[in-house]
N, C-alpha and C. Protein backbone atom coordinates (compact mmCIF):
# COMPACT_ATOMS: atom_id res chain seq x y z
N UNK A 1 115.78 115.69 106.43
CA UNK A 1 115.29 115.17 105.16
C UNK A 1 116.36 114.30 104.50
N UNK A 2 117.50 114.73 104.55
CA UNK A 2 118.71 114.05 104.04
C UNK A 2 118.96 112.76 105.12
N UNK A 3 118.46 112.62 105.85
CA UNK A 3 119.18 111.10 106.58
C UNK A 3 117.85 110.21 106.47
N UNK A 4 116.78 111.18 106.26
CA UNK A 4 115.89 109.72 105.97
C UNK A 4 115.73 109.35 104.04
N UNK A 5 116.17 109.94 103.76
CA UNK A 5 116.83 109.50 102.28
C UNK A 5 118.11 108.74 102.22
N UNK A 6 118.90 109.13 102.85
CA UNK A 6 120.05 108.02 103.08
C UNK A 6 119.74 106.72 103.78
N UNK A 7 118.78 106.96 104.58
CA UNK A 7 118.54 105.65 105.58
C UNK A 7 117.90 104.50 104.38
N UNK A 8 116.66 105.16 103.60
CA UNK A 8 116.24 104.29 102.87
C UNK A 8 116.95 103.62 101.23
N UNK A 9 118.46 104.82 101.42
CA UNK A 9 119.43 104.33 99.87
C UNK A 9 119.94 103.39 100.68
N UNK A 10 120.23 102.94 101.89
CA UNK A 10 121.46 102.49 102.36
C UNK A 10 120.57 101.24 102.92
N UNK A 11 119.24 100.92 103.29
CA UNK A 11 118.53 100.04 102.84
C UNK A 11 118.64 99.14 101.49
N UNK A 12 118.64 99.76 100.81
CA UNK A 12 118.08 99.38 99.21
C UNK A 12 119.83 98.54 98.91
N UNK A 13 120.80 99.59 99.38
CA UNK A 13 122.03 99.29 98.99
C UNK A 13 122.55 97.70 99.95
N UNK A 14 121.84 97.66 101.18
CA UNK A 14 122.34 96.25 102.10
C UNK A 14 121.40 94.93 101.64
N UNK A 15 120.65 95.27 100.93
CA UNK A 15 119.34 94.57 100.24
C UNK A 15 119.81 93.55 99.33
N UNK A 16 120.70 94.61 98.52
CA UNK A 16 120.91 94.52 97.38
C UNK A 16 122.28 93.85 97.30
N UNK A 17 123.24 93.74 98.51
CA UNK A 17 124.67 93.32 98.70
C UNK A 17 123.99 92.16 99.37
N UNK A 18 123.08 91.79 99.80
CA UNK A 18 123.00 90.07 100.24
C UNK A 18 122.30 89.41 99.25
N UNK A 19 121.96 89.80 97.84
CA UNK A 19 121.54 89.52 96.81
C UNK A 19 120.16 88.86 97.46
N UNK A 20 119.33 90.18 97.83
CA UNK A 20 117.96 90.10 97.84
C UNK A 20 117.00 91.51 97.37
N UNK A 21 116.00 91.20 96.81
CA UNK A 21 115.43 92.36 96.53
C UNK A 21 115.23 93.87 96.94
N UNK A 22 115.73 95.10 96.19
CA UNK A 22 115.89 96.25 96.94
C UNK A 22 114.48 96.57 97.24
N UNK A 23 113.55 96.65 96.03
CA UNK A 23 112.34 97.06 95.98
C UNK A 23 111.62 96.86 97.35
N UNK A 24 111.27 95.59 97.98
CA UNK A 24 110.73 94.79 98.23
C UNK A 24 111.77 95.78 100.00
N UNK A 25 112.65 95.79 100.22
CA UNK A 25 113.48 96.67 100.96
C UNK A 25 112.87 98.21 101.25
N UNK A 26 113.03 98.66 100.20
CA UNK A 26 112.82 100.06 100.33
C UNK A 26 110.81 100.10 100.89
N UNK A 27 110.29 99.05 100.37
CA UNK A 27 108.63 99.22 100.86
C UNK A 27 108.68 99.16 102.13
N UNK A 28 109.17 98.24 102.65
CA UNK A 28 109.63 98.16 103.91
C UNK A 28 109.55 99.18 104.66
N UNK A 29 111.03 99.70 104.80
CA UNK A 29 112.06 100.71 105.06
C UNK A 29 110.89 101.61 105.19
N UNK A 30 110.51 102.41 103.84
CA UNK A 30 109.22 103.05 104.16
C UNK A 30 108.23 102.75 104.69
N UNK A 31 107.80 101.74 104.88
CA UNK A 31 106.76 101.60 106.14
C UNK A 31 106.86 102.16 107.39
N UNK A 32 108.31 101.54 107.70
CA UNK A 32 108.85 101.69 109.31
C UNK A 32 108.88 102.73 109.59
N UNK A 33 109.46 104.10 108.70
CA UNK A 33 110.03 105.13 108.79
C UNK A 33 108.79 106.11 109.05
N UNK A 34 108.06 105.70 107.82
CA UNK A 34 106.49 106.34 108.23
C UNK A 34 106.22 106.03 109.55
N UNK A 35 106.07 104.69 110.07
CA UNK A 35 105.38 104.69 111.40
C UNK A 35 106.29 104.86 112.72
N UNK A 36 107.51 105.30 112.24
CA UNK A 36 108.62 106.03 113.45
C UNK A 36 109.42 107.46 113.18
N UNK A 37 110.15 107.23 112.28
CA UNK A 37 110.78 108.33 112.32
C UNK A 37 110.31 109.89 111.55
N UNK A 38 109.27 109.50 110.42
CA UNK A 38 108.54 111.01 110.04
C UNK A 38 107.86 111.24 111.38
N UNK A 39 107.55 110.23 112.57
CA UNK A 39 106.74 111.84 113.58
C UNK A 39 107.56 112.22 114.46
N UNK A 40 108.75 111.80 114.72
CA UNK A 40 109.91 112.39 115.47
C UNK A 40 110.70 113.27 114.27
N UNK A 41 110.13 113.54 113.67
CA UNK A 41 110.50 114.76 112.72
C UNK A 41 110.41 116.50 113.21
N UNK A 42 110.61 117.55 112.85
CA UNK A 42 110.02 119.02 112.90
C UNK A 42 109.31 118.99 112.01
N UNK A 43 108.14 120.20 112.35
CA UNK A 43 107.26 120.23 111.13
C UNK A 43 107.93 120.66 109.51
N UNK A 44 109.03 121.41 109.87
CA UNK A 44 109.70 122.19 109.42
C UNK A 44 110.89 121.02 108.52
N UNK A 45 110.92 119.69 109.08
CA UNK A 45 111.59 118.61 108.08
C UNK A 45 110.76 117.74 107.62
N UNK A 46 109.22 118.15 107.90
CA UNK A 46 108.24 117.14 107.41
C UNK A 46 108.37 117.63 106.07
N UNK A 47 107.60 118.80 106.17
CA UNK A 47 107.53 119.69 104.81
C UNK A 47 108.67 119.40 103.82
N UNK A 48 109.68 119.65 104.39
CA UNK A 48 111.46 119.45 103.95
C UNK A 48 111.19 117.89 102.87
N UNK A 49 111.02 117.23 103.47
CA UNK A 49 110.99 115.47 103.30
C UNK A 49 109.88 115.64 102.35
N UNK A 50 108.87 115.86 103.15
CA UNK A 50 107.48 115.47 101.73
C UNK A 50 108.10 115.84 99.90
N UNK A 51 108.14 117.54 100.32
CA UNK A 51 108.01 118.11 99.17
C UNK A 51 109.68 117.64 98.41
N UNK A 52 110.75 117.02 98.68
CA UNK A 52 111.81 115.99 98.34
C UNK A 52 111.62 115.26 97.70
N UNK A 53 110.46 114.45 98.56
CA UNK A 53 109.94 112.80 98.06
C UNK A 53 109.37 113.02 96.46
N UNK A 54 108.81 114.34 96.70
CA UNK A 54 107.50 114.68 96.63
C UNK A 54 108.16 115.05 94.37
N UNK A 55 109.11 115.54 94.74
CA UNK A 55 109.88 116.22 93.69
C UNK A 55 110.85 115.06 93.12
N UNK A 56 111.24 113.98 93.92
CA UNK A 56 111.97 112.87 93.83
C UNK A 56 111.41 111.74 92.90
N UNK A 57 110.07 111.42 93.28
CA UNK A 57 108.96 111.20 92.70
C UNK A 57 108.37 111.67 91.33
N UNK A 58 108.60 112.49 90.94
CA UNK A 58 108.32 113.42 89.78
C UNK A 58 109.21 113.26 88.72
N UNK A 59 110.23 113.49 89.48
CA UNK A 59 112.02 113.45 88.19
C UNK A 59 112.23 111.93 87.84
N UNK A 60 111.73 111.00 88.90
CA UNK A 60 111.35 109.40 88.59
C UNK A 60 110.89 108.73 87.07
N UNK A 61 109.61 109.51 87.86
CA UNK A 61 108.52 109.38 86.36
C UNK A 61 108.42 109.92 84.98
N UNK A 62 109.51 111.21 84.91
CA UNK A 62 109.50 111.52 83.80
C UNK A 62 110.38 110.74 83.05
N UNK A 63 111.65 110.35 84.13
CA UNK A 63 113.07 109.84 83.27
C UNK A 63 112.41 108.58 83.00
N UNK A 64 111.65 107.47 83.08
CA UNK A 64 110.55 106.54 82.98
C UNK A 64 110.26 106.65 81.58
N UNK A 65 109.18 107.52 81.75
CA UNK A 65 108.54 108.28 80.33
C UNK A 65 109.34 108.73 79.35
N UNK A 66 110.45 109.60 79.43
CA UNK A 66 110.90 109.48 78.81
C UNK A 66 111.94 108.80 77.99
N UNK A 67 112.34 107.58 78.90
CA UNK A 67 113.12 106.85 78.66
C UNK A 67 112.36 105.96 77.45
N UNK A 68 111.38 105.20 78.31
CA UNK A 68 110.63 104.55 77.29
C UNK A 68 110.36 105.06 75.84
N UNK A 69 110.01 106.45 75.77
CA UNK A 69 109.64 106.77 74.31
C UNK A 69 110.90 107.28 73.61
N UNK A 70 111.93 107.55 74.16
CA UNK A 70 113.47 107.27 73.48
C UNK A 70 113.66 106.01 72.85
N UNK A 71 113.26 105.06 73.52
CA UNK A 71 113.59 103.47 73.51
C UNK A 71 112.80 103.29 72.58
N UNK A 72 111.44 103.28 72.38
CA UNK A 72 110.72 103.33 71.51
C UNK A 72 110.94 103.20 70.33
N UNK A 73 111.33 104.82 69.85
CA UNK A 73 112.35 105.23 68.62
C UNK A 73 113.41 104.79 68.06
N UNK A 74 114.46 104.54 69.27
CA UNK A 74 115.30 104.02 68.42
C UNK A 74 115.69 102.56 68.43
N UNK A 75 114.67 101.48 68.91
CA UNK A 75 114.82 100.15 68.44
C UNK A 75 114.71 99.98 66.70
N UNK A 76 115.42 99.25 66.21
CA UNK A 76 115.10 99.08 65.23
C UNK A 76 114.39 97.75 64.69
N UNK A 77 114.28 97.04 65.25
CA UNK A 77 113.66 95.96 65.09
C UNK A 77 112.13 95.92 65.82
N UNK A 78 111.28 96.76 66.23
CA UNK A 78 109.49 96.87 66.18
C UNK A 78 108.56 96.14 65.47
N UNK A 79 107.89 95.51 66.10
CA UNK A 79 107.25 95.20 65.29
C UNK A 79 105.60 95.96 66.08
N UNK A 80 104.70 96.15 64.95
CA UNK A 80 103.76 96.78 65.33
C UNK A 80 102.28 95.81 65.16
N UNK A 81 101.74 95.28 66.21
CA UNK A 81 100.59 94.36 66.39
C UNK A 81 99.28 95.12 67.03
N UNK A 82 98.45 95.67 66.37
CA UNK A 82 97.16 96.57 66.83
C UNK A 82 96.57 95.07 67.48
N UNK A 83 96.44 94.06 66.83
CA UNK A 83 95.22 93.38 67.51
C UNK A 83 95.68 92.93 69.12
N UNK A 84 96.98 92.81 69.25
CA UNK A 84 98.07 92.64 70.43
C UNK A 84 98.18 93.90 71.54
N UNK A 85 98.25 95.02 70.71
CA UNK A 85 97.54 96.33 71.62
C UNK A 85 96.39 96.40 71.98
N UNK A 86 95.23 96.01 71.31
CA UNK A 86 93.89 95.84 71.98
C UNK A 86 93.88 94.59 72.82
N UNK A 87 94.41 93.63 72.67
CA UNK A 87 94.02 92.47 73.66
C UNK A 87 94.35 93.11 74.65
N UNK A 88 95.64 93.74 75.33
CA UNK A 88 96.73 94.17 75.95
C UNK A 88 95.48 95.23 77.08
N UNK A 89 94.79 96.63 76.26
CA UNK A 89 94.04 97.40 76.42
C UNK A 89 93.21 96.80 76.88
N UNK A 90 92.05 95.60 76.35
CA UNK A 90 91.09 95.08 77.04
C UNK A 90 91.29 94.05 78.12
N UNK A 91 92.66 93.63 78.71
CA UNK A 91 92.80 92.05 79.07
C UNK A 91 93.36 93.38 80.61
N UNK A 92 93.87 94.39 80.62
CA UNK A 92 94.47 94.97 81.61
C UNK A 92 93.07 95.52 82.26
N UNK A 93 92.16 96.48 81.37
CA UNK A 93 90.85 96.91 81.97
C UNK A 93 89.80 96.11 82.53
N UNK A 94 89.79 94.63 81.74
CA UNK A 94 89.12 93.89 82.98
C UNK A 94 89.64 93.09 83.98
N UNK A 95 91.50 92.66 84.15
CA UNK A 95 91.71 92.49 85.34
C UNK A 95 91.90 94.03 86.34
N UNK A 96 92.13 94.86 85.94
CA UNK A 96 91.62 95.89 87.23
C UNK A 96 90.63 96.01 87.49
N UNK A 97 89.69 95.80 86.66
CA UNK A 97 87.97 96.02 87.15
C UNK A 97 87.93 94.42 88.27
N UNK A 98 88.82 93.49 87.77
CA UNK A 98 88.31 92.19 88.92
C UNK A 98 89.25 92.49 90.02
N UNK A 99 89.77 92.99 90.24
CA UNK A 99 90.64 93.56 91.43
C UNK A 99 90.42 94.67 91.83
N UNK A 100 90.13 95.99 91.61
CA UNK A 100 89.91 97.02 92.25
C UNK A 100 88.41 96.68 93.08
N UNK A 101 87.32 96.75 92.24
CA UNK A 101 86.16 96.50 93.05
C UNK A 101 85.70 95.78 94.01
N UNK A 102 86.50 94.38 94.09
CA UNK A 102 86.43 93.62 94.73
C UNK A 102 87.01 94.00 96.36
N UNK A 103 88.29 94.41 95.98
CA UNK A 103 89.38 94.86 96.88
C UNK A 103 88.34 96.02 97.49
N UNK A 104 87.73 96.95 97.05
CA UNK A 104 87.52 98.18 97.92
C UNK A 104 86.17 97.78 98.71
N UNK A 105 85.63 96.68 97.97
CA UNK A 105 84.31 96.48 98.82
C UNK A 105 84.93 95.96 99.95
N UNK A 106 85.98 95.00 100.16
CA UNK A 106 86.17 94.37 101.31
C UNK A 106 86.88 96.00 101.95
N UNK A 107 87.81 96.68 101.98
CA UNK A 107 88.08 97.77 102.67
C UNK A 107 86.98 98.40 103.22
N UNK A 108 86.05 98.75 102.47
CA UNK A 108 84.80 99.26 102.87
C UNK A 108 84.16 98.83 103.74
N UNK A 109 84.10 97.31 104.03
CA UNK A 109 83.56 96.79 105.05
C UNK A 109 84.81 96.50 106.18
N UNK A 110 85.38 96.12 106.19
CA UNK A 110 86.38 96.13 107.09
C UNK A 110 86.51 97.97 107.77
N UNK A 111 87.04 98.99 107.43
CA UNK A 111 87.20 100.06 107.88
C UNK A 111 85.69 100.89 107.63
């Protein structure tokens, strides 16, 4: 579990020293790894790895969340625009509605 976490920091880290995108690296990286090295795994480091990712993933999103609503608070300069929050609310719900549906009908027919 520990070397395919290093494999994909040390990705992100050679990515990132030829001043090119880590992100864009690490999707990668995880692709490959998925389609080679998790099935030359034990079941016993699958589990290991998932529930890692799995927990890695989690501590991500909170420091995220909570970062943001720290940040939130203590800017002092906010300004607060409701009609800018609703555009925001309605302009995001109908480009996912023109992209999700579209997107799954073609999956649907394809697979």
């Amino acid at each position: 579990a520990s070397l395919v976490l290093l494999l994909a920091y040390q990705s992100y880290l050679f990515s990132n020293a030829i001043e090119l995108s880590g992100i864009v690296s690490l999707l990668f990286c995880a692709a490959t790894m998925r389609q080679y090295a998790y099935r030359s795994l034990s079941t016993k480091s699958k589990r290991a790895t998932r529930y890692l990712f799995h927990l890695l993933s989690g501590l991500a999103e909170n420091f995220v969340f909570i970062y943001l609503g720290i940040s939130l608070f203590t800017t002092s300069d906010v300004l607060f625009r409701p009609v800018f929050v609703v555009y925001v609310m309605i302009s995001t719900c109908i480009s996912r509605y023109l992209a999700i549906f579209p997107l799954s009908r073609i999956l649907n027919a394809i697979f």
